[in-house]
C-alpha atoms as a PDB file:
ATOM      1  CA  UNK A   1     -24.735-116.653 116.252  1.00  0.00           C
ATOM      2  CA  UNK A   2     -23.320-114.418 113.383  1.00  0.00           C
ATOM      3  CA  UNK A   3     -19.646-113.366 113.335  1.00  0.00           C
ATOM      4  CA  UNK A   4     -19.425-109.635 113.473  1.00  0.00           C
ATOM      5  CA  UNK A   5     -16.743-109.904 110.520  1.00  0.00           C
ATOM      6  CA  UNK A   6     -18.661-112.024 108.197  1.00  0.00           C
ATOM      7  CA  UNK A   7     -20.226-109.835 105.504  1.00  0.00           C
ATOM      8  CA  UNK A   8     -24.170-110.558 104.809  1.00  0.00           C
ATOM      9  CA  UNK A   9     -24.737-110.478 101.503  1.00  0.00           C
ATOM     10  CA  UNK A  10     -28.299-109.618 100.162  1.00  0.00           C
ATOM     11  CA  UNK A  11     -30.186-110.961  97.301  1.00  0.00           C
ATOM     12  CA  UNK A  12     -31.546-108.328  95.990  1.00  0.00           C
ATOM     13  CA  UNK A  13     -30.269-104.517  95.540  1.00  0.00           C
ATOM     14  CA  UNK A  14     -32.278-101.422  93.907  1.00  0.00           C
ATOM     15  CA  UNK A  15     -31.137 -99.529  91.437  1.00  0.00           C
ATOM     16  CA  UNK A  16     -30.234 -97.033  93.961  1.00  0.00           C
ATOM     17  CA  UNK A  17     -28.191 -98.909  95.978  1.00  0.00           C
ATOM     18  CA  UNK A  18     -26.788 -99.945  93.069  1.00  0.00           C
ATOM     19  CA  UNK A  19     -26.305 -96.353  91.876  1.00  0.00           C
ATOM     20  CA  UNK A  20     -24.093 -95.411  95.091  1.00  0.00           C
ATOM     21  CA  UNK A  21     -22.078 -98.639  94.985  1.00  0.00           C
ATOM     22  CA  UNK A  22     -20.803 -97.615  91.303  1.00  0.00           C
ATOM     23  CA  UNK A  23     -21.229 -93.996  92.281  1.00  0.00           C
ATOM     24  CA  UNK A  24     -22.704 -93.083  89.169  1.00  0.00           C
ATOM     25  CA  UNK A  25     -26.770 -92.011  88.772  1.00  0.00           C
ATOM     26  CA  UNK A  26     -29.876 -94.355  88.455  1.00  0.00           C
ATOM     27  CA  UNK A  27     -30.204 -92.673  84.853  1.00  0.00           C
ATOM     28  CA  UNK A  28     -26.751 -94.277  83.988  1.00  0.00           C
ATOM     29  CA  UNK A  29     -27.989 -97.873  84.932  1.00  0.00           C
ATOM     30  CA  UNK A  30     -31.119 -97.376  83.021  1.00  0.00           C
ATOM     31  CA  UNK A  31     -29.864 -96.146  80.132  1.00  0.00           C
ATOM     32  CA  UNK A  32     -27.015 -99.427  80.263  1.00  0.00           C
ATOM     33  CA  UNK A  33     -30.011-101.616  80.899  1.00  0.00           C
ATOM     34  CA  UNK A  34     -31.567-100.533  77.432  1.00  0.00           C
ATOM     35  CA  UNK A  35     -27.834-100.539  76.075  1.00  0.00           C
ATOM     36  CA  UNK A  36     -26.481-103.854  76.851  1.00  0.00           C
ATOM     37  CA  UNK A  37     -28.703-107.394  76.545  1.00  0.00           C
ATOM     38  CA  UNK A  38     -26.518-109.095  79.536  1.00  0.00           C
ATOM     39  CA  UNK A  39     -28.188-106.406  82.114  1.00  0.00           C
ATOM     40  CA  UNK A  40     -31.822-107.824  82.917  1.00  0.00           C
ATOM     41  CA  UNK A  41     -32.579-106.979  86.363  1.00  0.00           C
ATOM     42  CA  UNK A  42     -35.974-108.465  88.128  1.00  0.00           C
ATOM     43  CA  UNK A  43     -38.693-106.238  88.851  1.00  0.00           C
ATOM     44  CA  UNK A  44     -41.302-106.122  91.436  1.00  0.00           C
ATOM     45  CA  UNK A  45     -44.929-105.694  90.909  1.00  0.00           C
ATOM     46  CA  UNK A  46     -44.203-102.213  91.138  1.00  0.00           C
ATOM     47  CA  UNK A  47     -42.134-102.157  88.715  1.00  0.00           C
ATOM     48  CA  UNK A  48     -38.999-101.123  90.445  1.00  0.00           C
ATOM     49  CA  UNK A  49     -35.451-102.937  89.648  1.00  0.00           C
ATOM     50  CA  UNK A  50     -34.255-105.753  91.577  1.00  0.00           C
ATOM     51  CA  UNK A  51     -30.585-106.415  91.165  1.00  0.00           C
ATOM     52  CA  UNK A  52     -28.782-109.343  91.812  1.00  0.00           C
ATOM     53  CA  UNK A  53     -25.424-110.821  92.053  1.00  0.00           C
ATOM     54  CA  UNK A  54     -25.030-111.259  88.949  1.00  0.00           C
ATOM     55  CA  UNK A  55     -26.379-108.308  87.523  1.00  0.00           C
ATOM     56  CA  UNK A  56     -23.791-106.403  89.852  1.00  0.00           C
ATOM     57  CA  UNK A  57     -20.970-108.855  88.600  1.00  0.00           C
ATOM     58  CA  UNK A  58     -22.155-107.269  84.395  1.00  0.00           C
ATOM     59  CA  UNK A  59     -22.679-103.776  85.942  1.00  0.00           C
ATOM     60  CA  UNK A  60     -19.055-103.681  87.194  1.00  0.00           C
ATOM     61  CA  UNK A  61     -17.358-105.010  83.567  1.00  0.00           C
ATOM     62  CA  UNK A  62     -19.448-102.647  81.812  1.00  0.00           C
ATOM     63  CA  UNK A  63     -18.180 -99.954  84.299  1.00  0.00           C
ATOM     64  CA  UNK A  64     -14.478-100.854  83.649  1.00  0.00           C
ATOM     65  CA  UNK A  65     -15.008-100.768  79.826  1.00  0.00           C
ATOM     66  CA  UNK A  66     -16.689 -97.594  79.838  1.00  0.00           C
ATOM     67  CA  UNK A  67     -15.472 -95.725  82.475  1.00  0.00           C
ATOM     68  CA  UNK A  68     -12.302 -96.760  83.327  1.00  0.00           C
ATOM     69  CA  UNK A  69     -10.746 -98.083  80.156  1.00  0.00           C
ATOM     70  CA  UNK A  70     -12.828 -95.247  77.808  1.00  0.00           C
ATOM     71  CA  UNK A  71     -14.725 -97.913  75.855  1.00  0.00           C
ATOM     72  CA  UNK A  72     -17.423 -96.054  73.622  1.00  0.00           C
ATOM     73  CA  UNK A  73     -20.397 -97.673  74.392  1.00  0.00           C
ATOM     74  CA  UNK A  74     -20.485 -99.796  70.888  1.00  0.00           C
ATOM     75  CA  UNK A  75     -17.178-101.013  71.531  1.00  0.00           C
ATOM     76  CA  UNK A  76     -17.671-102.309  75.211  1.00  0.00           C
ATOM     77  CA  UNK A  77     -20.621-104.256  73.047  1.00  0.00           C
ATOM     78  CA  UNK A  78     -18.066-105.473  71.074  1.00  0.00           C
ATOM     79  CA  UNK A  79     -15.635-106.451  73.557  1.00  0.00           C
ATOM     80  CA  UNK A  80     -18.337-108.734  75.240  1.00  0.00           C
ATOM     81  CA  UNK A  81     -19.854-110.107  72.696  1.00  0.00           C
ATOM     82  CA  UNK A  82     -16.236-111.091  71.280  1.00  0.00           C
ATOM     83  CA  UNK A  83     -14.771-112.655  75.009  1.00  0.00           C
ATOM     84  CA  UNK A  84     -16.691-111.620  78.091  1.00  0.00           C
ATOM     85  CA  UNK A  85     -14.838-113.907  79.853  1.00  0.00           C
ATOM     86  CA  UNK A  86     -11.193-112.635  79.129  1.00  0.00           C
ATOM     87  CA  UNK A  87     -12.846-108.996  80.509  1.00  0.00           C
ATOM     88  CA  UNK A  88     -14.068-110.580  83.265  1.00  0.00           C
ATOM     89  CA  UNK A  89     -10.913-112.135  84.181  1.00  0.00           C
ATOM     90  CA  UNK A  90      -9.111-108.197  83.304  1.00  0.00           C
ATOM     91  CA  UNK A  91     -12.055-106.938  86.035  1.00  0.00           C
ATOM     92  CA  UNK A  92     -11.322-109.679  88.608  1.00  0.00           C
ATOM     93  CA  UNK A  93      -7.262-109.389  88.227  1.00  0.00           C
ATOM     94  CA  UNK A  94      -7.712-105.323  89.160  1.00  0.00           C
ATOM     95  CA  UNK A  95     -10.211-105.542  91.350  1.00  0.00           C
ATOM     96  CA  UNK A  96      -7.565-108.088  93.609  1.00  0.00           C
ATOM     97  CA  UNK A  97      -4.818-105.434  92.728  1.00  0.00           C
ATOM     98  CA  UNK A  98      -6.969-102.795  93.810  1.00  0.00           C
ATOM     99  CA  UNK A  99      -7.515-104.789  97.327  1.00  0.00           C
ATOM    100  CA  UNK A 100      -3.899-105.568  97.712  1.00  0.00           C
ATOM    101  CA  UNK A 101      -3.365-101.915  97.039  1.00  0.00           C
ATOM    102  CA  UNK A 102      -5.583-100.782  99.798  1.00  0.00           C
ATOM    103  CA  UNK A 103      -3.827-103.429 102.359  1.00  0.00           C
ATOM    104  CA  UNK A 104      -0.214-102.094 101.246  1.00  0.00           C
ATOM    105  CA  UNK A 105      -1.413 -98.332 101.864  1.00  0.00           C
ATOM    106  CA  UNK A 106      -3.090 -98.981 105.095  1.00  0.00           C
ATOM    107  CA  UNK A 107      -0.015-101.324 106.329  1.00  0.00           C
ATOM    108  CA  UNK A 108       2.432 -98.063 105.092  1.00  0.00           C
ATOM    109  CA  UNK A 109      -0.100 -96.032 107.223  1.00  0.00           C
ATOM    110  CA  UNK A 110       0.774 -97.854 110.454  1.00  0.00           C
ATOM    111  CA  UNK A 111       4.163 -97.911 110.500  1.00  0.00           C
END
């Protein structure tokens, strides 16, 4: 039996689920999937995108270093090809602060 707060993660995502979880528009992941060489989503027989983990995990540091630190698009190529993994650790330390954040706010709410 599943445990109603365990979170099911699934394997695959489409570009727009994808889309809504960055809230930006499928054009937007298309045009960074022709931009940057570490997005390569699957795709079906169809043809449509099939998104993974780890192609969610690249979405999101491409996201911070163009959208939220104001990256031009050359330079968040730069920035990865020089340390991906220092960026990666920048992501993961705000995305923790971001959580903590929400807790604090929510536990300011209740009082």
């Amino acid at each position: 039996m599943l445990k109603k707060n365990r979170k099911i993660e699934k394997i695959y995502y489409s570009i727009g689920e994808v889309a809504e979880m960055f809230e930006v528009n499928a054009s937007l992941i298309r045009f960074w999937e022709n931009e940057f060489d570490i997005l390569k989503p699957q795709k079906n027989k169809k043809g449509n995108r099939l998104f993974t983990k780890q192609d969610l995990d690249n979405l999101r540091i491409i996201y911070h270093l163009v959208k939220e630190r104001g990256y031009t698009l050359q330079g968040a190529k730069d920035k990865l090809r020089q340390n991906k993994d220092e960026v990666l650790k920048q992501v993961e330390i705000i995305d923790s602060l971001n959580q903590m954040k929400g807790f604090l706010l929510e536990l300011k709410e209740q009082m």
